[in-house]
Protein backbone atom coordinates (compact mmCIF):
# COMPACT_ATOMS: atom_id res chain seq x y z
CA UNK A 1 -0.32 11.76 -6.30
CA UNK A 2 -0.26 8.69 -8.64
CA UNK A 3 -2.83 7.58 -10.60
CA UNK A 4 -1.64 4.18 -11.32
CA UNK A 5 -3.07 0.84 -9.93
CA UNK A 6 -1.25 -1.83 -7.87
CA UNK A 7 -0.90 -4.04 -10.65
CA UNK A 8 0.68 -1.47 -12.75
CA UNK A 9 2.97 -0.94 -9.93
CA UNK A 10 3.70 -4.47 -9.85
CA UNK A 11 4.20 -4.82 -13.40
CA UNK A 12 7.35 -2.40 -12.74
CA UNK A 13 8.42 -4.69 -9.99
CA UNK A 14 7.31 -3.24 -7.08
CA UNK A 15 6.61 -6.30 -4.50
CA UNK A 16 4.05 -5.58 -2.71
CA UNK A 17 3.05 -7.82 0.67
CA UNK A 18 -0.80 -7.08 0.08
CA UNK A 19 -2.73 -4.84 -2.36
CA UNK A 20 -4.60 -1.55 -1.30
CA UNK A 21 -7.21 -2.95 1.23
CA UNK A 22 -9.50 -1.92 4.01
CA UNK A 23 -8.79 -3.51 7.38
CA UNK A 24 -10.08 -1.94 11.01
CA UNK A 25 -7.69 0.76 11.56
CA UNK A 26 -7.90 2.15 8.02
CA UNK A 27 -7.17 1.58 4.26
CA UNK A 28 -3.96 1.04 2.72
CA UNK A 29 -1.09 -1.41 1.54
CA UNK A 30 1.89 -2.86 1.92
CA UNK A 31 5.09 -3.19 0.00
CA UNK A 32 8.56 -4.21 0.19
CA UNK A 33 12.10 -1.84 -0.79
CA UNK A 34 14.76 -3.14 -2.48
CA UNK A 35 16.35 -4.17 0.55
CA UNK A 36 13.68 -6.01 2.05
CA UNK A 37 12.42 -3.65 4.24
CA UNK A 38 8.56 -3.27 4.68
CA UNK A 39 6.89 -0.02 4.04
CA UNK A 40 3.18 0.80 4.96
CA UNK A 41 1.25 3.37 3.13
CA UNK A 42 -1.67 4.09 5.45
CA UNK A 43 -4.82 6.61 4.58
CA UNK A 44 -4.51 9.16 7.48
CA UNK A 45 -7.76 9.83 6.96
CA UNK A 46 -9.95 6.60 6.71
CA UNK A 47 -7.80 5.81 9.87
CA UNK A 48 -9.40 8.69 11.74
CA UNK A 49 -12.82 7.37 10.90
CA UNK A 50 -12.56 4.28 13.27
């Protein structure tokens, strides 16, 4: 598991849609490939915890 931080992630050009964040269903962020493509990174857990 990483230890860095969104921004240092971004600082290495990773784009991300929105930072680490807790919503309804759970925490987690969202980012964008090289292609384009979204990809959602989703705590299993917190989204258990409904």
């Amino acid at each position: 598991m990483s230890t860095r931080s969104s921004p240092d992630w971004s600082a290495r050009g990773v784009a991300f849609t929105h930072g680490p964040r807790k919503v309804f269903w759970g925490y987690g962020t969202e980012l964008q490939d090289p292609d384009g493509n979204l990809v959602r990174l989703w705590d299993q857990r917190s989204m258990a915890e409904k």
